[in-house]
N, C-alpha and C. Protein backbone atom coordinates (compact mmCIF):
# COMPACT_ATOMS: atom_id res chain seq x y z
N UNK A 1 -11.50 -3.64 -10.15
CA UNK A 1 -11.40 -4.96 -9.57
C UNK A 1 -12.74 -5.38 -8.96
N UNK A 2 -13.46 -4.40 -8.27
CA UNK A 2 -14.64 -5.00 -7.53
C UNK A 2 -15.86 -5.12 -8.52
N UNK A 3 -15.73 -4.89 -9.97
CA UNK A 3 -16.67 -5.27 -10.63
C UNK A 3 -16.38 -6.74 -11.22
N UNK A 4 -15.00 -7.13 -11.55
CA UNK A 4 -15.00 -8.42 -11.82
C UNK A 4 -14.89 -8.93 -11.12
N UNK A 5 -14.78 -8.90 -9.48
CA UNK A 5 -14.63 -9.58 -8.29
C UNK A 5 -15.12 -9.04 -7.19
N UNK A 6 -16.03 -8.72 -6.82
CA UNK A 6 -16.99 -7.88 -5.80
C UNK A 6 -16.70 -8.57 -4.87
N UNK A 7 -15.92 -9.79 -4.54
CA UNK A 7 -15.28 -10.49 -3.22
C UNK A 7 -14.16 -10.32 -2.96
N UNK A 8 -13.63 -9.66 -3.96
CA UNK A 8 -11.99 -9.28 -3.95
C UNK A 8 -11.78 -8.68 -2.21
N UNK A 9 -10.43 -9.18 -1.61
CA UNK A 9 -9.76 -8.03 -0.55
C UNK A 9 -8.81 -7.16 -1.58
N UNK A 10 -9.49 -5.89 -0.84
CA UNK A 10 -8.21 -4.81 -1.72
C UNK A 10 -7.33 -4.05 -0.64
N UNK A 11 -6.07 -4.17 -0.01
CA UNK A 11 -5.06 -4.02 0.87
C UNK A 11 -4.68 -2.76 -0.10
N UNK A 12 -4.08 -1.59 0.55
CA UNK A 12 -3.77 -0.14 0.11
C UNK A 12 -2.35 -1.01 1.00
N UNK A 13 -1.07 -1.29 0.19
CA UNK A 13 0.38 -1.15 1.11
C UNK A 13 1.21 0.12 0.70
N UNK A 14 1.36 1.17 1.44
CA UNK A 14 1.58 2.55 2.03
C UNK A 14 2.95 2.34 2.68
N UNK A 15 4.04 3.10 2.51
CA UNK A 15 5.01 3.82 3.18
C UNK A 15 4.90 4.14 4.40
N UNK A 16 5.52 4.19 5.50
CA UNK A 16 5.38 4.47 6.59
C UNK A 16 5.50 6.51 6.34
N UNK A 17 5.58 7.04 5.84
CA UNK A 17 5.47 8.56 5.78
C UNK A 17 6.22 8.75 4.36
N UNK A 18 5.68 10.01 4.10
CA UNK A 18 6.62 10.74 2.52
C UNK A 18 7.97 10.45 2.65
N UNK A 19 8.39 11.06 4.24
CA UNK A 19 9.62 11.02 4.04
C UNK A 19 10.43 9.76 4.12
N UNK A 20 10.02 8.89 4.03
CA UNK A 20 10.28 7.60 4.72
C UNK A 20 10.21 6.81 2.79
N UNK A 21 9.55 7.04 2.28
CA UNK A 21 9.37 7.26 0.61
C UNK A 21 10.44 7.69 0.30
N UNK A 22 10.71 8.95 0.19
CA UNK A 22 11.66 9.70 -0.56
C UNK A 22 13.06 8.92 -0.54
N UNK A 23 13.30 8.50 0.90
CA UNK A 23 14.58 7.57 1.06
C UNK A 23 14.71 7.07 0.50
N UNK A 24 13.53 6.19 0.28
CA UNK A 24 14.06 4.65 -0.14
C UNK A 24 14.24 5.22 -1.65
N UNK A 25 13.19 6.12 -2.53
CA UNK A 25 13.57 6.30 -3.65
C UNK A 25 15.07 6.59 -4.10
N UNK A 26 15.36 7.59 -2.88
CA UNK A 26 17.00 7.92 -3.38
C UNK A 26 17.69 6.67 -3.20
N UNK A 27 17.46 5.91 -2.12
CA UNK A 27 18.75 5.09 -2.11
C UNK A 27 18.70 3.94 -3.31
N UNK A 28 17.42 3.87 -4.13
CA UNK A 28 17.71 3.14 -5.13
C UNK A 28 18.53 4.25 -6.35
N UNK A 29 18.66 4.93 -6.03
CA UNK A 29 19.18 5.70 -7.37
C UNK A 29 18.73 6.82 -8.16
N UNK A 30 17.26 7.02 -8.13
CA UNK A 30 16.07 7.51 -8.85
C UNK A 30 16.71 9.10 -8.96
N UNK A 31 16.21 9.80 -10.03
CA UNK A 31 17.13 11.03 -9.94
C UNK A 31 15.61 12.25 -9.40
N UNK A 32 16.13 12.85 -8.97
CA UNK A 32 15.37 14.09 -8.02
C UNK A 32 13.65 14.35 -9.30
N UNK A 33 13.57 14.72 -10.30
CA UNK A 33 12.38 14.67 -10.62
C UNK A 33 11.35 13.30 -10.77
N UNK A 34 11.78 12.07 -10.95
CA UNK A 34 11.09 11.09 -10.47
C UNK A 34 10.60 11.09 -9.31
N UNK A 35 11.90 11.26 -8.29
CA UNK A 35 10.97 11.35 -6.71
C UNK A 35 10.10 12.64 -6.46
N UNK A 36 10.07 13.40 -7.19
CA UNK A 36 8.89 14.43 -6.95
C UNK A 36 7.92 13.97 -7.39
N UNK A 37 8.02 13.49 -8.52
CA UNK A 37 6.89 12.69 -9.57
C UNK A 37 5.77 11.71 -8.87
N UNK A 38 6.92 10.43 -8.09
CA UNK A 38 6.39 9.93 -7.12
C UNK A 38 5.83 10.35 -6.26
N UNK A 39 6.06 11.07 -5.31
CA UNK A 39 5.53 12.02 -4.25
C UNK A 39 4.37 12.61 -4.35
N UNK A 40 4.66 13.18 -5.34
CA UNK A 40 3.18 14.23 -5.68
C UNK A 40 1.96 12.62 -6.12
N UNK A 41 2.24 11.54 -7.23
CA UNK A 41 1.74 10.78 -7.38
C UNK A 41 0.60 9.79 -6.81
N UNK A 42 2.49 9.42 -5.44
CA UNK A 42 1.46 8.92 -3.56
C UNK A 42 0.90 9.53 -3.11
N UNK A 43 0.64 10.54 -3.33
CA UNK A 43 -0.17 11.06 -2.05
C UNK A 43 -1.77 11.01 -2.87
N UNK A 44 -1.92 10.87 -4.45
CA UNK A 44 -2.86 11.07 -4.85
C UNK A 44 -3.23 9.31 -4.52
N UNK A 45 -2.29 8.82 -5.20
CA UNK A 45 -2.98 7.57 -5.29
C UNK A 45 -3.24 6.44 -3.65
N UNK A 46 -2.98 7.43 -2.32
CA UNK A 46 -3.04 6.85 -1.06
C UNK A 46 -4.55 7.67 -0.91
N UNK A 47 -4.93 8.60 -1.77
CA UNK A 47 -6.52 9.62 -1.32
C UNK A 47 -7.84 8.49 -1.99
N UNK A 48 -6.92 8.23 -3.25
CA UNK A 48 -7.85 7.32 -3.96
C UNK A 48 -7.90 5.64 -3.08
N UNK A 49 -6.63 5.44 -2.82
CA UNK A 49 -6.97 4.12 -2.50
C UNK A 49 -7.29 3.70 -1.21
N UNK A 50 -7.10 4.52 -0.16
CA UNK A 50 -8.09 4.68 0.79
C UNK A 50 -9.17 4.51 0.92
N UNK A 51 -10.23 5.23 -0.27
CA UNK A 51 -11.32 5.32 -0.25
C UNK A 51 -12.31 4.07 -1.26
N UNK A 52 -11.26 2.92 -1.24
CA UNK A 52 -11.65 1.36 -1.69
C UNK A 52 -11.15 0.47 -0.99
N UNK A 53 -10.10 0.93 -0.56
CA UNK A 53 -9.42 -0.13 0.74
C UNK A 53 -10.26 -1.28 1.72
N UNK A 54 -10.24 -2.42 1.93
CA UNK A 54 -10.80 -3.06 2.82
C UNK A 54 -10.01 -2.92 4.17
N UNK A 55 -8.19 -2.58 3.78
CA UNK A 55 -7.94 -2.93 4.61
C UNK A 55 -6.30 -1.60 4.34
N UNK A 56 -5.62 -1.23 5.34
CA UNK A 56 -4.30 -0.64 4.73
C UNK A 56 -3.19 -1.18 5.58
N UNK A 57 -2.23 -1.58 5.05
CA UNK A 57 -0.80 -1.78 5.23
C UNK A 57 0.30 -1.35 5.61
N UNK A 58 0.57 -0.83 6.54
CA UNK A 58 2.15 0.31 6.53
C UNK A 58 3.09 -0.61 6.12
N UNK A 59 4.36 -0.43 5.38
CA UNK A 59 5.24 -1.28 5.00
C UNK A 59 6.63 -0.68 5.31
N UNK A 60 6.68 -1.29 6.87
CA UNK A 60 8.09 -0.72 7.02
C UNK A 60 9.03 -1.71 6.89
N UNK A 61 8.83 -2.91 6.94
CA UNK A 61 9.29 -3.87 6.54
C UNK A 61 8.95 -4.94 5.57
N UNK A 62 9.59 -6.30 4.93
CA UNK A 62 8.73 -6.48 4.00
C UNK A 62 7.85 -7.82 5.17
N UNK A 63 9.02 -8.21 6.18
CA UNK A 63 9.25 -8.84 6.64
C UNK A 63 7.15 -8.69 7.69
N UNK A 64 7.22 -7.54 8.14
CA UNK A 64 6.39 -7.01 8.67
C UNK A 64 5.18 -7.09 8.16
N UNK A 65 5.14 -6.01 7.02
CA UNK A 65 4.30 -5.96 6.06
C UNK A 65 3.41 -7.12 5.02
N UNK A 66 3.82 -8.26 4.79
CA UNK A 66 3.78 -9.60 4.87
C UNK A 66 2.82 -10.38 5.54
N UNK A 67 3.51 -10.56 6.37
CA UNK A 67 2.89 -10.78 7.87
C UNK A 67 1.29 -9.91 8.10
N UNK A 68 1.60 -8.51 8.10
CA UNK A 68 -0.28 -8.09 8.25
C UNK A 68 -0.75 -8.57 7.07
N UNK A 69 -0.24 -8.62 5.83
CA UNK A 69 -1.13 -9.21 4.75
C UNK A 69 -1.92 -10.34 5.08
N UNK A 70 -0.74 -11.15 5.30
CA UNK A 70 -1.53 -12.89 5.64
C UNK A 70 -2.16 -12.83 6.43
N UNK A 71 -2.42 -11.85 7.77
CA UNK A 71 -3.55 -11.98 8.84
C UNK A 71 -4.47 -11.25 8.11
N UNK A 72 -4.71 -10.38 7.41
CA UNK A 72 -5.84 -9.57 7.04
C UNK A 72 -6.62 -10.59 6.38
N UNK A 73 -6.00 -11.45 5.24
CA UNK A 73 -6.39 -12.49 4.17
C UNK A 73 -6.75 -13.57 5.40
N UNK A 74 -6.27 -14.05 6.22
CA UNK A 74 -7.01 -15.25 7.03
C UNK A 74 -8.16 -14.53 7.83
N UNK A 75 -8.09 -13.61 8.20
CA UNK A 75 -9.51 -12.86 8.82
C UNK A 75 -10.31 -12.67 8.06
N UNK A 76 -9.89 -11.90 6.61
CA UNK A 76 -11.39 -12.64 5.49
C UNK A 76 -11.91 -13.45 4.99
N UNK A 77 -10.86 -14.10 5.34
CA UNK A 77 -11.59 -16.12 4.85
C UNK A 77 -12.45 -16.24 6.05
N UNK A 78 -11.70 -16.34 7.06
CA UNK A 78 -12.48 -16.71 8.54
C UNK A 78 -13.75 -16.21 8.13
N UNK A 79 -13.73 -14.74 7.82
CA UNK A 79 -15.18 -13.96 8.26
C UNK A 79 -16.36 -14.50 7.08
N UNK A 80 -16.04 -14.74 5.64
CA UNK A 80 -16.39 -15.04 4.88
C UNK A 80 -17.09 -16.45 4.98
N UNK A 81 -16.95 -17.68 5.89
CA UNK A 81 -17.05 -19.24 6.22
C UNK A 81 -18.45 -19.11 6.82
């Protein structure tokens, strides 16, 4: 992304913990080797995306989570003017 858009914001939105993951996977249904799959997956792709992040997200809600988006995005416009 930051080569076709080197102005891009890149937001990492993250789980509030593994275990907090795993839930929600089960309660959609997902059968036990997917959520390992996942698991082992997040944790790689929260090492990687950390380390491009402008900014990170906990998403314990969407309601929440949302909400820091749109302030992160009006603080980079702001800062950007």
């Amino acid at each position: 992304m930051r080569s076709i858009r080197p102005d891009a914001t890149l937001i990492l939105l993250l789980p509030p913990s593994p275990a907090i993951q795993e839930e929600r996977l089960r309660a959609r249904g997902d059968d036990e080797d997917h959520i390992a799959r996942r698991l082992a997956e997040g944790a790689e792709e929260e090492r990687l995306g950390r380390a491009i992040a402008d900014a990170v997200v906990i998403n314990d809600t969407v309601a929440q989570a949302t909400a820091d988006v749109g302030s992160i995005l009006v603080l980079r416009r702001s800062a950007s003017h």
